[in-house]
C-alpha atoms as a PDB file:
ATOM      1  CA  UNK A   1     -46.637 -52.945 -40.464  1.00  0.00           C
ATOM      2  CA  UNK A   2     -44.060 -52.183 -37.818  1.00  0.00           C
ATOM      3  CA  UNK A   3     -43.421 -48.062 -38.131  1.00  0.00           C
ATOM      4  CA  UNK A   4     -43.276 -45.888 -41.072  1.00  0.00           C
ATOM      5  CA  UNK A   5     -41.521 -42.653 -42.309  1.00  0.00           C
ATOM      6  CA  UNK A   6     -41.602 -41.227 -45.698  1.00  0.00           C
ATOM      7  CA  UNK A   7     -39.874 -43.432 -48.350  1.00  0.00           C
ATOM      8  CA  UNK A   8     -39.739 -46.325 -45.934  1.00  0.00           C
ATOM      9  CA  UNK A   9     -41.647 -48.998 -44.420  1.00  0.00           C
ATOM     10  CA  UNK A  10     -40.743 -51.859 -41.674  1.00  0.00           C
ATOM     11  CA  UNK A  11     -42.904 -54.975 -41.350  1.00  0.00           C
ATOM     12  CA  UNK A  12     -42.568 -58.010 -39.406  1.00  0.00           C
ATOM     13  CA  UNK A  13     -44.241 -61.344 -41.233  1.00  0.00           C
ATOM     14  CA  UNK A  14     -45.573 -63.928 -39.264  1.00  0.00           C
ATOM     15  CA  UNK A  15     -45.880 -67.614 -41.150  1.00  0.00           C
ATOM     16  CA  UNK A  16     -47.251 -70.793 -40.462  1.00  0.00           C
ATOM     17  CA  UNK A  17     -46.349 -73.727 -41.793  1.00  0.00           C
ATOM     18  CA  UNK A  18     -47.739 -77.113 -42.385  1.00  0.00           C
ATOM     19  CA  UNK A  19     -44.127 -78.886 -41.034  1.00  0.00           C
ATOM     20  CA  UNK A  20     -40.885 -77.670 -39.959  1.00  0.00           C
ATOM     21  CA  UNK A  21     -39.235 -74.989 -41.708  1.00  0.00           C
ATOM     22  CA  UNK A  22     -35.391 -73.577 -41.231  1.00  0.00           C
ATOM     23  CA  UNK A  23     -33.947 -70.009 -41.619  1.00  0.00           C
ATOM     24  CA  UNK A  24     -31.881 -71.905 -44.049  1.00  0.00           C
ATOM     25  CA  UNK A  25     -34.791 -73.006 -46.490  1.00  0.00           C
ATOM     26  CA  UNK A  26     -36.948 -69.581 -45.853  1.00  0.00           C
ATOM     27  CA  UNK A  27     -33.831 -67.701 -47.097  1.00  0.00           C
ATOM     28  CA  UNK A  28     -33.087 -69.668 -49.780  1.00  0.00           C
ATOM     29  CA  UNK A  29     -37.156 -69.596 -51.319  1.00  0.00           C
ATOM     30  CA  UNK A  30     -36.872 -65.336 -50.662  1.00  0.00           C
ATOM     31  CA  UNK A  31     -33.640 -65.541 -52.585  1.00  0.00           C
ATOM     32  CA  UNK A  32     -35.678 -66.589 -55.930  1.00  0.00           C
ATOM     33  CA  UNK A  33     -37.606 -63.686 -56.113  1.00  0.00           C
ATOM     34  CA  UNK A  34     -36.251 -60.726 -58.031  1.00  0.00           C
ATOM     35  CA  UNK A  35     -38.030 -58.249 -55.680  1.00  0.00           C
ATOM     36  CA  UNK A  36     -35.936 -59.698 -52.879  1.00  0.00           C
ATOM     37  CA  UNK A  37     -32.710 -59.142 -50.629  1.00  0.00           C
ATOM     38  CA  UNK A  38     -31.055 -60.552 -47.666  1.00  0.00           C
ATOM     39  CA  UNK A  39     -29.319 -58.096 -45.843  1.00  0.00           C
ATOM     40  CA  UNK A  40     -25.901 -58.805 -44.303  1.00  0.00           C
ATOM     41  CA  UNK A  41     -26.990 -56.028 -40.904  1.00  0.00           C
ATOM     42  CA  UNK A  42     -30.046 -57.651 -40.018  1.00  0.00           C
ATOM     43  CA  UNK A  43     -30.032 -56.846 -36.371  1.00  0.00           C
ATOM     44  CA  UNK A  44     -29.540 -53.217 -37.641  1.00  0.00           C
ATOM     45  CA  UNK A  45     -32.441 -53.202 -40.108  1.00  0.00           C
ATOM     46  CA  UNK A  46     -34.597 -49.862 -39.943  1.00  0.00           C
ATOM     47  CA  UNK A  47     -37.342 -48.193 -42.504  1.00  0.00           C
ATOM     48  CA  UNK A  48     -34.619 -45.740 -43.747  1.00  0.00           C
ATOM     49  CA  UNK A  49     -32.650 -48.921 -44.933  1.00  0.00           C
ATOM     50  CA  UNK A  50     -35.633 -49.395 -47.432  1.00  0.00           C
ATOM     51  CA  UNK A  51     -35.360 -45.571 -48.281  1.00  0.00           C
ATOM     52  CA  UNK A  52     -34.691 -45.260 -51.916  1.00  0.00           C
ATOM     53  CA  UNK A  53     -34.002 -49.399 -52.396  1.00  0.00           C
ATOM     54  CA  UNK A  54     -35.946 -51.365 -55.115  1.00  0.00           C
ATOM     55  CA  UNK A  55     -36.032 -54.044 -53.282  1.00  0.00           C
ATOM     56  CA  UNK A  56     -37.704 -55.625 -50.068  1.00  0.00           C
ATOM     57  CA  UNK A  57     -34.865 -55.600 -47.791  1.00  0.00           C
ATOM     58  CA  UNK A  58     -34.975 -58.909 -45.439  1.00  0.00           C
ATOM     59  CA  UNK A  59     -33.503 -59.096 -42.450  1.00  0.00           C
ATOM     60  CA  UNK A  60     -33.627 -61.380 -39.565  1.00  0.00           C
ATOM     61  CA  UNK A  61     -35.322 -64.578 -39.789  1.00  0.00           C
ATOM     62  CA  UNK A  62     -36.867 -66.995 -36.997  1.00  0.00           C
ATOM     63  CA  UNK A  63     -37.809 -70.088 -36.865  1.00  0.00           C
ATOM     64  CA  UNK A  64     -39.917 -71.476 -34.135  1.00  0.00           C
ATOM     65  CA  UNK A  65     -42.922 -74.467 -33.589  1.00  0.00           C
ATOM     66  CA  UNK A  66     -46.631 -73.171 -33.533  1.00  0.00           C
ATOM     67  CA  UNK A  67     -48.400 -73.954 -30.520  1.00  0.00           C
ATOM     68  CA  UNK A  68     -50.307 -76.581 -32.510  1.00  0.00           C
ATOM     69  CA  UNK A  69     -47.093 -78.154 -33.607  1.00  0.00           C
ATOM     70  CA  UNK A  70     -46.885 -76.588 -36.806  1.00  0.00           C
ATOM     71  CA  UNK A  71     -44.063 -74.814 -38.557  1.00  0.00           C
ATOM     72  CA  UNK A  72     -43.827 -70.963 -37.390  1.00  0.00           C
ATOM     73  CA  UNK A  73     -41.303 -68.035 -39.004  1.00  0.00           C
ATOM     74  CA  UNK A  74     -41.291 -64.414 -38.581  1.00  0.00           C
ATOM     75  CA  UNK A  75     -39.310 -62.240 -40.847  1.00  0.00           C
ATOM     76  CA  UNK A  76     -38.535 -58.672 -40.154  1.00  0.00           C
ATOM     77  CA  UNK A  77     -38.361 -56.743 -43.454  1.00  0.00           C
ATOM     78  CA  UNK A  78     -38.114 -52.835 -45.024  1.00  0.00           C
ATOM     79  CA  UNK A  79     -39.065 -51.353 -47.827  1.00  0.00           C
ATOM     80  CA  UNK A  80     -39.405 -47.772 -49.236  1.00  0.00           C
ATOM     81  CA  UNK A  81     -43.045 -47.252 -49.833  1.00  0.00           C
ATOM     82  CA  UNK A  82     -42.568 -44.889 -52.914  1.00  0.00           C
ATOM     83  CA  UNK A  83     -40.887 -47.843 -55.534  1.00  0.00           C
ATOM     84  CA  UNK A  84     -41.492 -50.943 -53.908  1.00  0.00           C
ATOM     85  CA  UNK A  85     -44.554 -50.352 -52.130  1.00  0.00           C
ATOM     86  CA  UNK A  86     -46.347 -47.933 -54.799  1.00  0.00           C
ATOM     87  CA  UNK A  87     -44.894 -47.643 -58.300  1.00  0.00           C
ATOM     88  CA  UNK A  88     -43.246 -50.980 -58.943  1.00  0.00           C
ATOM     89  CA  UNK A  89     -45.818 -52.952 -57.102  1.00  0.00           C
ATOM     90  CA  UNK A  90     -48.379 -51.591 -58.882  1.00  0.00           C
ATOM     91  CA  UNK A  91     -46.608 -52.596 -62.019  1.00  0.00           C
ATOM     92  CA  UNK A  92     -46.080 -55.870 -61.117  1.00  0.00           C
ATOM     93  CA  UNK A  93     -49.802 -56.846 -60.199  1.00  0.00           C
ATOM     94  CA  UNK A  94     -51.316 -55.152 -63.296  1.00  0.00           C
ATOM     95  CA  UNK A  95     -48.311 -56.804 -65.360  1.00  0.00           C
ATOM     96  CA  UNK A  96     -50.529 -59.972 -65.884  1.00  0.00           C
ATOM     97  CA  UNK A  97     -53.918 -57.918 -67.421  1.00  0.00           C
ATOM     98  CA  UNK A  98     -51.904 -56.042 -69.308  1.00  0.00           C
ATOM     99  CA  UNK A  99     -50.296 -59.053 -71.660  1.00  0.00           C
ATOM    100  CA  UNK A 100     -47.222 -58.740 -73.290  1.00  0.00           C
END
């Protein structure tokens, strides 16, 4: 976790993959999940951005090689710690114990 305020959250992800990745394809597996946006301001992107939105705001994406070769992204991402990282989160992990 990057800095946070009340309501909002910024993180920066670092991933490691097995081959080369692009922004392209990273973007485009984010985009399937529901709990997900791509912001159009991504150089912009700040934890009041995530204030009061129920959804992970993404924002820039890079793509780089590990020093072992391997794939390597990080994402830079906000979120407001009151819906998506409290009350809907918690939701959606207990969602599967608590059936239909």
């Amino acid at each position: 976790i990057q800095g946070g305020m009340f309501h909002g959250t910024a993180l920066g992800v670092d991933l490691r993959f097995d081959g080369h990745v692009t922004a392209r394809e990273i973007a485009r597996a984010l985009a399937v999940d529901p709990g997900i946006e791509s912001t159009k301001h991504a150089g912009h992107l700040g934890p009041i951005d995530g204030s009061g939105a129920e959804k992970i705001q993404v924002g820039e994406i890079r793509v780089g090689r590990g020093g072992d070769g391997s794939g390597q992204a990080w994402i830079w991402a906000v979120l407001d710690n009151l819906t998506v990282g409290g009350a809907l989160n918690a939701l959606a992990l207990a969602a599967p114990w608590l059936g239909p």
